[in-house]
PDB file of N, CA and C in Angstrom:
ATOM      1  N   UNK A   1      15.532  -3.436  -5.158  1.00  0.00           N
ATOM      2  CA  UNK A   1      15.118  -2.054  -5.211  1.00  0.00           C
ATOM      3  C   UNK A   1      14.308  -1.847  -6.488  1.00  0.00           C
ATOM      4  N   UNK A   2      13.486  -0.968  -6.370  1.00  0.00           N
ATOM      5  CA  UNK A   2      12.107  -0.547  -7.627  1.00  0.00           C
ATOM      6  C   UNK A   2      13.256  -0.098  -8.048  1.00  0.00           C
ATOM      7  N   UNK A   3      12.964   0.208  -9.901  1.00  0.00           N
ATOM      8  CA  UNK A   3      13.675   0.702 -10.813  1.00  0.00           C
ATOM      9  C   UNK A   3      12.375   2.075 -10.652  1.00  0.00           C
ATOM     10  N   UNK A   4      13.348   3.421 -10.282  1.00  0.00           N
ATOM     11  CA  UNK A   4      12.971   4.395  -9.793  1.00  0.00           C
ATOM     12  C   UNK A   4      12.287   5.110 -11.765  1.00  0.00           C
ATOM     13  N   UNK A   5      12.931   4.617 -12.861  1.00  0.00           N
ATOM     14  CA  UNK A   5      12.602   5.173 -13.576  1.00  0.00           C
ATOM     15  C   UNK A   5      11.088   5.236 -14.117  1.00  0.00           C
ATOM     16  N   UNK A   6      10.675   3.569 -13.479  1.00  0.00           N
ATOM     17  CA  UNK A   6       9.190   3.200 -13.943  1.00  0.00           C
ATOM     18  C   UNK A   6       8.292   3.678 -12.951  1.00  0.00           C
ATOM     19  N   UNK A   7       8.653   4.268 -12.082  1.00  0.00           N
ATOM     20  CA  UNK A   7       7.553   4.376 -10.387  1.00  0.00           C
ATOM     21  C   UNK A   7       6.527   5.546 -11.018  1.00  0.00           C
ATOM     22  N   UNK A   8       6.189   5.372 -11.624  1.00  0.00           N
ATOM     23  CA  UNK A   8       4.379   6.403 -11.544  1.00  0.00           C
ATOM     24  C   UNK A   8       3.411   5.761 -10.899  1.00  0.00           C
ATOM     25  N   UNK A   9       3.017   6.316  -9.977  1.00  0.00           N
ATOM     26  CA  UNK A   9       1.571   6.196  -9.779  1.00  0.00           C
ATOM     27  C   UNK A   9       0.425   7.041  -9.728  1.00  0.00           C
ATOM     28  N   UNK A  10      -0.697   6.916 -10.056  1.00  0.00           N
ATOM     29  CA  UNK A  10      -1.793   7.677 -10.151  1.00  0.00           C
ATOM     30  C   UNK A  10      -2.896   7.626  -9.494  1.00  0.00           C
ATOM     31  N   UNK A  11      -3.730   8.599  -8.840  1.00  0.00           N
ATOM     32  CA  UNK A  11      -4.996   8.373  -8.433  1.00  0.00           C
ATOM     33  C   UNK A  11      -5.994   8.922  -9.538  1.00  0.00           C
ATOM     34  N   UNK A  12      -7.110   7.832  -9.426  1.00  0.00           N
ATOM     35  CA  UNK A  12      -8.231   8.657  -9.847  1.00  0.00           C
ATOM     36  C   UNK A  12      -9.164   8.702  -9.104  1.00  0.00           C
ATOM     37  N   UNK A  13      -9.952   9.374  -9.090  1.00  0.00           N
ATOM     38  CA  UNK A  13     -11.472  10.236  -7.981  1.00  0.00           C
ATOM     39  C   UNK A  13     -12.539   9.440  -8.838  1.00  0.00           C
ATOM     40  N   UNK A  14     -13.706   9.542  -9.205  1.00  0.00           N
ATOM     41  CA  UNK A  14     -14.795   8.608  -9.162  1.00  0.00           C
ATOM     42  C   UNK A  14     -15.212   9.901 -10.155  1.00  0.00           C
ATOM     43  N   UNK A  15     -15.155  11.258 -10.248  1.00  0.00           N
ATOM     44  CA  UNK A  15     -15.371  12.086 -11.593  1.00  0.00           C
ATOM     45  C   UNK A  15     -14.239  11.285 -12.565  1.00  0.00           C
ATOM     46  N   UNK A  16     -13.409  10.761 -12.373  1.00  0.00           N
ATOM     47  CA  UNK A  16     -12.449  10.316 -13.584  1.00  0.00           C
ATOM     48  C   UNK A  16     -11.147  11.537 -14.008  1.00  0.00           C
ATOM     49  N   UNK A  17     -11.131  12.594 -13.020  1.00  0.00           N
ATOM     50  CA  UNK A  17      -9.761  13.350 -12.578  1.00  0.00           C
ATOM     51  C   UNK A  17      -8.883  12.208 -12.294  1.00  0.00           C
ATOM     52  N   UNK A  18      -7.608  12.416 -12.770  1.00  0.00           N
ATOM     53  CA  UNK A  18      -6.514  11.850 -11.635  1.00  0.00           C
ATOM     54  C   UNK A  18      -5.228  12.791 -11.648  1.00  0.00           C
ATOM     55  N   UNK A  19      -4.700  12.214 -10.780  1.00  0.00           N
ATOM     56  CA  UNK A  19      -3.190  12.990 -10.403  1.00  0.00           C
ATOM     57  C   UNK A  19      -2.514  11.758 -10.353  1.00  0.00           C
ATOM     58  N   UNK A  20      -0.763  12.259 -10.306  1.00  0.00           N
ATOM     59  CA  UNK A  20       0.120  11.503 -10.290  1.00  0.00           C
ATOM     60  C   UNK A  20       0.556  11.254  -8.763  1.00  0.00           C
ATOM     61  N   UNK A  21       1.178  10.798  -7.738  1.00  0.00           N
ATOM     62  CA  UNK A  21       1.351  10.598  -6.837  1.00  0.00           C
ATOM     63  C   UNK A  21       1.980   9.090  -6.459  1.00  0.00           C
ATOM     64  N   UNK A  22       2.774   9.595  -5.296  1.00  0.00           N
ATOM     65  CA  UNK A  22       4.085   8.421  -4.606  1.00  0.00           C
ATOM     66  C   UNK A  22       3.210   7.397  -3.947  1.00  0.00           C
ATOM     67  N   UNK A  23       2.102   7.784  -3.360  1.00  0.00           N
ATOM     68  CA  UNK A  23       1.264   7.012  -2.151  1.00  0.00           C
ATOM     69  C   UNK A  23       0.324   7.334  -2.091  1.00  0.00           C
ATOM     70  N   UNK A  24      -0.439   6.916  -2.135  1.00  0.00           N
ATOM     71  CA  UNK A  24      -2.354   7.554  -1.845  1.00  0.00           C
ATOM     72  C   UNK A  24      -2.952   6.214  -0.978  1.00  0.00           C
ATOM     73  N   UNK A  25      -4.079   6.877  -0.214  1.00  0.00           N
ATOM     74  CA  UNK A  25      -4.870   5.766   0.603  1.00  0.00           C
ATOM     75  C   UNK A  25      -6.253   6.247   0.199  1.00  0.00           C
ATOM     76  N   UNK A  26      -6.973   5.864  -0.295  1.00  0.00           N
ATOM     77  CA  UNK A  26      -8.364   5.873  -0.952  1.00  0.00           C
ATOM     78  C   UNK A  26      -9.419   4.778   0.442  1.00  0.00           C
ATOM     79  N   UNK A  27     -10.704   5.530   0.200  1.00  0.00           N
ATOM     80  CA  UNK A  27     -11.825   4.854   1.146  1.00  0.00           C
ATOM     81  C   UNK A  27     -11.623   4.808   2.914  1.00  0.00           C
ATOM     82  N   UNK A  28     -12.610   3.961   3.442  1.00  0.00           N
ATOM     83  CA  UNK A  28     -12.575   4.717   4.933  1.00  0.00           C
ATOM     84  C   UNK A  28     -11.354   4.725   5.573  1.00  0.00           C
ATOM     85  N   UNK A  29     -10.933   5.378   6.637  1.00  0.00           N
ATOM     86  CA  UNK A  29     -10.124   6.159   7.276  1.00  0.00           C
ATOM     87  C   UNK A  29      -8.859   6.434   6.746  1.00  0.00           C
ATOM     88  N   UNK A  30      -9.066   6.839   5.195  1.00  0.00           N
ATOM     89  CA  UNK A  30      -7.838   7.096   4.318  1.00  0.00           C
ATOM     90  C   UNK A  30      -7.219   8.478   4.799  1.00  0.00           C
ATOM     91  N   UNK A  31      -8.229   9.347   5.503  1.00  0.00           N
ATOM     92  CA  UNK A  31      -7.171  10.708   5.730  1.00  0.00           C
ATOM     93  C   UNK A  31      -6.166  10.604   6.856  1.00  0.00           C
ATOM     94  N   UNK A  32      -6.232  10.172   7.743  1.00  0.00           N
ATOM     95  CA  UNK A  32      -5.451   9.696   8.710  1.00  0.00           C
ATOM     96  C   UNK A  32      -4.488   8.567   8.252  1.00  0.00           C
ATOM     97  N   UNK A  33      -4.596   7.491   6.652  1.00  0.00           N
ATOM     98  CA  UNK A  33      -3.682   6.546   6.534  1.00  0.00           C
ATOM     99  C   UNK A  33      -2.898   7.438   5.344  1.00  0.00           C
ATOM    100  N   UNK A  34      -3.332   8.345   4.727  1.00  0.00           N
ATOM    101  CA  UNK A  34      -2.634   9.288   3.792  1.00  0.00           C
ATOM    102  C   UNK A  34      -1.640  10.118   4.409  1.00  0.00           C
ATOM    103  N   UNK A  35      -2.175  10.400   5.429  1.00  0.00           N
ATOM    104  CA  UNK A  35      -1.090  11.550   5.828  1.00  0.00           C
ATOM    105  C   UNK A  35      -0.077  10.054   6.387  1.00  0.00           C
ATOM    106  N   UNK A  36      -0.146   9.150   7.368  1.00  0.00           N
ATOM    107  CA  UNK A  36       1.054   8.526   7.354  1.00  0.00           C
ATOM    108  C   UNK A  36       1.446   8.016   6.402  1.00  0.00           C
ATOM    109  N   UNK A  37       1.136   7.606   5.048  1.00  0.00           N
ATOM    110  CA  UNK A  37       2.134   7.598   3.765  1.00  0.00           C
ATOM    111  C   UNK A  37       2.853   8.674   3.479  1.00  0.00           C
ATOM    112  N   UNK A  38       2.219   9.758   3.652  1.00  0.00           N
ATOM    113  CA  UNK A  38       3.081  10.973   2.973  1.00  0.00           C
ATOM    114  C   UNK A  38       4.431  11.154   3.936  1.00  0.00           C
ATOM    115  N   UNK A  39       4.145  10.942   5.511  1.00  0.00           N
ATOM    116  CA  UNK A  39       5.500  11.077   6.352  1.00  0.00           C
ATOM    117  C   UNK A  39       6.587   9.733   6.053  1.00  0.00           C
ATOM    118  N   UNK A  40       5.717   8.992   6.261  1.00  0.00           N
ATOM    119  CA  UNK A  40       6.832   7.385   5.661  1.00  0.00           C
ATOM    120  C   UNK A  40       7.504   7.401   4.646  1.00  0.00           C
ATOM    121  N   UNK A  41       6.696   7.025   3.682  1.00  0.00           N
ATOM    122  CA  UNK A  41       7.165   7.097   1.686  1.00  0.00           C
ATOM    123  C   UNK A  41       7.828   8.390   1.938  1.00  0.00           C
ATOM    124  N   UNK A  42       9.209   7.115   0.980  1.00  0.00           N
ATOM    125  CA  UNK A  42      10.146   7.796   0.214  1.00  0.00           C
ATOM    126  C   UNK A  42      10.961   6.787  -0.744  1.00  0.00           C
ATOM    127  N   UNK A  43      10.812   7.338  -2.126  1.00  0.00           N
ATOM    128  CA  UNK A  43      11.406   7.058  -3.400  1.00  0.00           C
ATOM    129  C   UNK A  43      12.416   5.600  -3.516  1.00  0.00           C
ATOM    130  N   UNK A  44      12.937   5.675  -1.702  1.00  0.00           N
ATOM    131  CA  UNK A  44      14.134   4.674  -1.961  1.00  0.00           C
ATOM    132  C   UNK A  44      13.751   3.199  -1.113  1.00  0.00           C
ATOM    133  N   UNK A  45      12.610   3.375  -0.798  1.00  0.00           N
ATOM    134  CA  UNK A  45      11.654   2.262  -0.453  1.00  0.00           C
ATOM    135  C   UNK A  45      12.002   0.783  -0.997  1.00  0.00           C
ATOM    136  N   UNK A  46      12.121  -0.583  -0.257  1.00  0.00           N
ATOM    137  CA  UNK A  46      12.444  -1.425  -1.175  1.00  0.00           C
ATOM    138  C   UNK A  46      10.891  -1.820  -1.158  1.00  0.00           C
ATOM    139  N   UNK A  47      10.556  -2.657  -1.622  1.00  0.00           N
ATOM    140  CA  UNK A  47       9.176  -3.419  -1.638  1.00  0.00           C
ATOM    141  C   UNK A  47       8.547  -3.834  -0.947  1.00  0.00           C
ATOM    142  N   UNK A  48       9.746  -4.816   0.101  1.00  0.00           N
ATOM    143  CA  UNK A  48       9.010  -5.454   1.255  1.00  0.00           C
ATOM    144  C   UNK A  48       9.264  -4.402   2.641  1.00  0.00           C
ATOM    145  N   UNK A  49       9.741  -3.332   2.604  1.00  0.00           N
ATOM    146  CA  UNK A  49      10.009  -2.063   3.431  1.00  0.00           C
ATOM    147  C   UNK A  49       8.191  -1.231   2.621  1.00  0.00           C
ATOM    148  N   UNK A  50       7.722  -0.943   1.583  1.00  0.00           N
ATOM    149  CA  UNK A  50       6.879  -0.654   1.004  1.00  0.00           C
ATOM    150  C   UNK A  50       5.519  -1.393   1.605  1.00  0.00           C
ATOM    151  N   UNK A  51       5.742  -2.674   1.814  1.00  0.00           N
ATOM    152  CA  UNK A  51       4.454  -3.678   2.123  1.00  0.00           C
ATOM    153  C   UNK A  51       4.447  -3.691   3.573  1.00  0.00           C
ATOM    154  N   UNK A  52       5.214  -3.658   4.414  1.00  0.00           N
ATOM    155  CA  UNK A  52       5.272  -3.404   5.769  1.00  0.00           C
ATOM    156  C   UNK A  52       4.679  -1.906   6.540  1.00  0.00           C
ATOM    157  N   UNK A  53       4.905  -1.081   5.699  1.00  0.00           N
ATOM    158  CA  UNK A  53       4.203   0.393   5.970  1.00  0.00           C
ATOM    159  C   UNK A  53       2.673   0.485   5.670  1.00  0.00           C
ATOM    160  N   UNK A  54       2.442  -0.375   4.499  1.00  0.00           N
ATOM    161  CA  UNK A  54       1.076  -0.298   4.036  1.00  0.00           C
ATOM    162  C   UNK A  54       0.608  -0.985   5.110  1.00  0.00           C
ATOM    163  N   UNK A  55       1.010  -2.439   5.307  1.00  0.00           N
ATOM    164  CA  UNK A  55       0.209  -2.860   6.480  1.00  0.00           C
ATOM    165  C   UNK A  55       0.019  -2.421   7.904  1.00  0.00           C
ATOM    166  N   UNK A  56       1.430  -1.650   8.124  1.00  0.00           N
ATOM    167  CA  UNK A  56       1.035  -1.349   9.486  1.00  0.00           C
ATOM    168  C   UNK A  56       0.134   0.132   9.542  1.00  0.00           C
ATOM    169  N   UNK A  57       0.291   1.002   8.651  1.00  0.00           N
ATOM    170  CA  UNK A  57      -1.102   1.904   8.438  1.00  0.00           C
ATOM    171  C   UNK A  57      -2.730   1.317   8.648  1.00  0.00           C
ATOM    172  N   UNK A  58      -2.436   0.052   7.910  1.00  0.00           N
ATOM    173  CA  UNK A  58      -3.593  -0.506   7.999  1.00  0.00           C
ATOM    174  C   UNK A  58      -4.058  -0.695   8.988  1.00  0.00           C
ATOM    175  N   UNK A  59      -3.031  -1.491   9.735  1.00  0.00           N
ATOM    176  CA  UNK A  59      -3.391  -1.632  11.306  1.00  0.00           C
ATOM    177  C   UNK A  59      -3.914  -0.535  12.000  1.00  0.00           C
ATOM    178  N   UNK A  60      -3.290   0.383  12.000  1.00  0.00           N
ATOM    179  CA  UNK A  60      -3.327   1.321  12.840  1.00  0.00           C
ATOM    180  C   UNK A  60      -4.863   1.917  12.501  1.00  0.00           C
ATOM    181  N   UNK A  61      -5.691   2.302  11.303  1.00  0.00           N
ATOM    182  CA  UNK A  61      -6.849   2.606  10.828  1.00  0.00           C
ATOM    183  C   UNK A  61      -8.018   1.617  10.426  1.00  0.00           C
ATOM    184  N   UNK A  62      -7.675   0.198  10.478  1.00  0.00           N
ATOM    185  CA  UNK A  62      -8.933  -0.646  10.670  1.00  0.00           C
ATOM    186  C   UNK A  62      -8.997  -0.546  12.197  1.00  0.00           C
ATOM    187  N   UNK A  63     -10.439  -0.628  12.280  1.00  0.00           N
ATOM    188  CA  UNK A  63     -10.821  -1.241  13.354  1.00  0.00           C
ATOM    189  C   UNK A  63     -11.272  -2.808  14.028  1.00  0.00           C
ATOM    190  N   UNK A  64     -10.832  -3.321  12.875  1.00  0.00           N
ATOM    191  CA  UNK A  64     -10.639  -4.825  13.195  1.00  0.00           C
ATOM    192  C   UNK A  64      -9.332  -5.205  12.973  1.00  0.00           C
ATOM    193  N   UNK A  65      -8.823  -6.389  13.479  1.00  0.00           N
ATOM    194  CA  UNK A  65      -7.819  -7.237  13.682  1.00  0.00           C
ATOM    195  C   UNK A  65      -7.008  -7.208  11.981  1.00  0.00           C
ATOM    196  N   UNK A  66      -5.891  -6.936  11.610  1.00  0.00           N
ATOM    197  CA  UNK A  66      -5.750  -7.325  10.545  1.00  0.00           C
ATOM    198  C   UNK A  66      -5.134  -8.530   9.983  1.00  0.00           C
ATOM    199  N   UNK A  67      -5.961  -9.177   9.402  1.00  0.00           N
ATOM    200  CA  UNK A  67      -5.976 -10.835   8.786  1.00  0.00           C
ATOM    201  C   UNK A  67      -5.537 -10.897   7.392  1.00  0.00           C
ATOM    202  N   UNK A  68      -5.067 -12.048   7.092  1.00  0.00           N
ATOM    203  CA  UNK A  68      -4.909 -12.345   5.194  1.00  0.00           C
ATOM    204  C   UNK A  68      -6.635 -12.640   5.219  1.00  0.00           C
ATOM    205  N   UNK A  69      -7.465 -12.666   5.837  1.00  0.00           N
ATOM    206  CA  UNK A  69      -8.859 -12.775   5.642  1.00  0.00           C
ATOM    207  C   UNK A  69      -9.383 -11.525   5.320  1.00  0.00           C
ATOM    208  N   UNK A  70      -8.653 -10.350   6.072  1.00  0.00           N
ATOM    209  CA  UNK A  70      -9.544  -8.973   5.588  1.00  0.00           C
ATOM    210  C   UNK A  70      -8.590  -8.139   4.853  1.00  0.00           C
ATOM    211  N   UNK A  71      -7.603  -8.271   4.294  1.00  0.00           N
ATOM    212  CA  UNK A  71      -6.275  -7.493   3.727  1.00  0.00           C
ATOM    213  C   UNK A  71      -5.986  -8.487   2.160  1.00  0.00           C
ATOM    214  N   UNK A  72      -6.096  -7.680   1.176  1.00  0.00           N
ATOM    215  CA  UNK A  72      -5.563  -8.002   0.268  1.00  0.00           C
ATOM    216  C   UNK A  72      -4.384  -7.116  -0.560  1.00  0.00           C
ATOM    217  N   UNK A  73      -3.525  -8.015  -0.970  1.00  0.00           N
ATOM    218  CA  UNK A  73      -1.836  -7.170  -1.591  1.00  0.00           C
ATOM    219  C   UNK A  73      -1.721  -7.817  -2.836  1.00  0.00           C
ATOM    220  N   UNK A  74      -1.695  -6.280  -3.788  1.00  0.00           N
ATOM    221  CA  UNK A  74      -1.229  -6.958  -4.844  1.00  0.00           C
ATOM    222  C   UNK A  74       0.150  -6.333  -5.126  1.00  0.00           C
ATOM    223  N   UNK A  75       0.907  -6.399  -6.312  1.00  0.00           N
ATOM    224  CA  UNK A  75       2.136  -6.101  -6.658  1.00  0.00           C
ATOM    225  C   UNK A  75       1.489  -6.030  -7.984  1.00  0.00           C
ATOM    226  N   UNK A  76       1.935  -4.901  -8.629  1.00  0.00           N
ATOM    227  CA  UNK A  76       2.048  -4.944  -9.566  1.00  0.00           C
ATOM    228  C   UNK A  76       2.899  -4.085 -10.576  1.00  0.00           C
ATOM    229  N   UNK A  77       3.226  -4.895 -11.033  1.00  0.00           N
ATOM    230  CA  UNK A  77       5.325  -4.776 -11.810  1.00  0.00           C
ATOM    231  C   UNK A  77       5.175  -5.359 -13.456  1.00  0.00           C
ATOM    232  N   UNK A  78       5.628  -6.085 -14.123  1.00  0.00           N
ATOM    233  CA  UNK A  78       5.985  -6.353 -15.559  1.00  0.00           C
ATOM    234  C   UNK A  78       4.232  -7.053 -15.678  1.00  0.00           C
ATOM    235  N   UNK A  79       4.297  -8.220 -14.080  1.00  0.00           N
ATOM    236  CA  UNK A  79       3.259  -8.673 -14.419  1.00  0.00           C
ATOM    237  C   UNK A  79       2.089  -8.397 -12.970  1.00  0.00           C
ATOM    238  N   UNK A  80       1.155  -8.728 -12.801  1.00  0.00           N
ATOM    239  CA  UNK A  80       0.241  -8.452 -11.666  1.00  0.00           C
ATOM    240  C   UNK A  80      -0.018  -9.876 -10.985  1.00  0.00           C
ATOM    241  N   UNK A  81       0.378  -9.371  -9.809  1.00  0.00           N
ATOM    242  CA  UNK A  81       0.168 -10.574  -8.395  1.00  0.00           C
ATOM    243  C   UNK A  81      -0.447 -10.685  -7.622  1.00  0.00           C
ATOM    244  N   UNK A  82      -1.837 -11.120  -7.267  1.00  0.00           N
ATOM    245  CA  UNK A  82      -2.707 -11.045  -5.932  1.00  0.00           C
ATOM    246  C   UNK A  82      -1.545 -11.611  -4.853  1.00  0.00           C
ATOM    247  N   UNK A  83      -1.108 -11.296  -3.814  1.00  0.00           N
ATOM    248  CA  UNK A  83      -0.756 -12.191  -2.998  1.00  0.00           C
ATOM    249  C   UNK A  83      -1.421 -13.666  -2.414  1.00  0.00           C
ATOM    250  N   UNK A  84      -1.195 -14.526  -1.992  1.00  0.00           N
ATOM    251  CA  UNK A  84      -1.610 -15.507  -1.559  1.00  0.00           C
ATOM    252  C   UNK A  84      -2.004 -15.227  -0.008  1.00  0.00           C
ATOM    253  N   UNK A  85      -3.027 -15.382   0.693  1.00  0.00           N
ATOM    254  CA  UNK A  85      -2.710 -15.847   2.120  1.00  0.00           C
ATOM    255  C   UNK A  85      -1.316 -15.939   2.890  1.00  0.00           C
ATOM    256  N   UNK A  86      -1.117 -17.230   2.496  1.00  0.00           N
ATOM    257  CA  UNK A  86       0.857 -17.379   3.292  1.00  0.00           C
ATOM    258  C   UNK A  86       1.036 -16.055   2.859  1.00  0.00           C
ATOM    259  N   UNK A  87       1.705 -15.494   1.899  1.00  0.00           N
ATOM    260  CA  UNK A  87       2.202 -14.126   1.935  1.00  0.00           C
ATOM    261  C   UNK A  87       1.637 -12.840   2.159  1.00  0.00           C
ATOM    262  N   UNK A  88       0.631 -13.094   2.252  1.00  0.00           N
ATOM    263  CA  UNK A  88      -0.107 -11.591   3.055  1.00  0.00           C
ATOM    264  C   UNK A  88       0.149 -11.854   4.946  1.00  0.00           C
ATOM    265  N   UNK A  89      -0.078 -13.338   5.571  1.00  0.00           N
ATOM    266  CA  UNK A  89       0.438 -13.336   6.537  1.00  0.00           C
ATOM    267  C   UNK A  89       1.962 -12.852   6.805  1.00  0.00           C
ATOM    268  N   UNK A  90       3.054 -13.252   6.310  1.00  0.00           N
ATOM    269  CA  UNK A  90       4.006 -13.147   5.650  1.00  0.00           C
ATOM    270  C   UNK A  90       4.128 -11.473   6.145  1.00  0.00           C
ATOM    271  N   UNK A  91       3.769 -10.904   5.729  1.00  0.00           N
ATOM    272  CA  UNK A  91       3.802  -9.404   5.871  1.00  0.00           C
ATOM    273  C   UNK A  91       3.300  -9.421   6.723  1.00  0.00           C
ATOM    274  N   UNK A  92       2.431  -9.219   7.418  1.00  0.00           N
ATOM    275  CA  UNK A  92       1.486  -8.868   8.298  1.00  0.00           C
ATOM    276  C   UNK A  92       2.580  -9.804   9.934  1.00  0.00           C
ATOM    277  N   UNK A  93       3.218 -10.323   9.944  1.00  0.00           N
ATOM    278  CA  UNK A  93       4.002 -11.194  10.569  1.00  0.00           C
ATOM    279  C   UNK A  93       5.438 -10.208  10.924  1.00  0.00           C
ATOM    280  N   UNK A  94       5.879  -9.571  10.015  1.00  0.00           N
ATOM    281  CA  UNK A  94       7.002  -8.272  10.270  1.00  0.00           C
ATOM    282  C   UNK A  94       6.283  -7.391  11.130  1.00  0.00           C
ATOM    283  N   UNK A  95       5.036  -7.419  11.396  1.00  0.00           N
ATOM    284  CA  UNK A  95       5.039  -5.652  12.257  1.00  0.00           C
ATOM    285  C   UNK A  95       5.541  -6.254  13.735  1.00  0.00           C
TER     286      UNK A  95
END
């Protein structure tokens, strides 16, 4: 489980505004993948419950197939992780 004390996240807009926020989906068909973060996300999310929602949003709003070829995951915690292939399949393998 995330240590709920460190969970900030932020958007910023391209003026260089940002807000704080649980989930955001930025770029094409983000209004339709935003609003399903906002019904999904919630606080008590584990990670790989976290990476399974992102991807299957994804799914649902690309219009291509989703691949470790067109999907990239990072994590980022104490330190920052591109995922690998195997583990972006890996996820993408739970829906």
């Amino acid at each position: 489980m995330l240590n709920k004390s460190i969970l900030y996240r932020y958007y910023t807009d391209p003026s260089g505004s940002f807000w704080q926020c649980n989930a955001k989906a930025i770029g094409s068909g983000s209004k339709g993948a935003d609003s399903s973060l906002q019904e999904q996300f919630n606080k008590d999310l584990t990670l790989q419950e976290a990476e399974t929602i992102a991807v299957s949003i994804l799914k649902q709003v690309m219009e291509e197939t989703v691949t470790p070829n067109n999907v990239d995951i990072a994590k980022v915690a104490q330190a920052y992780h591109l995922y690998t292939p195997q583990e972006v399949d890996a996820v993408i393998s739970r829906l």
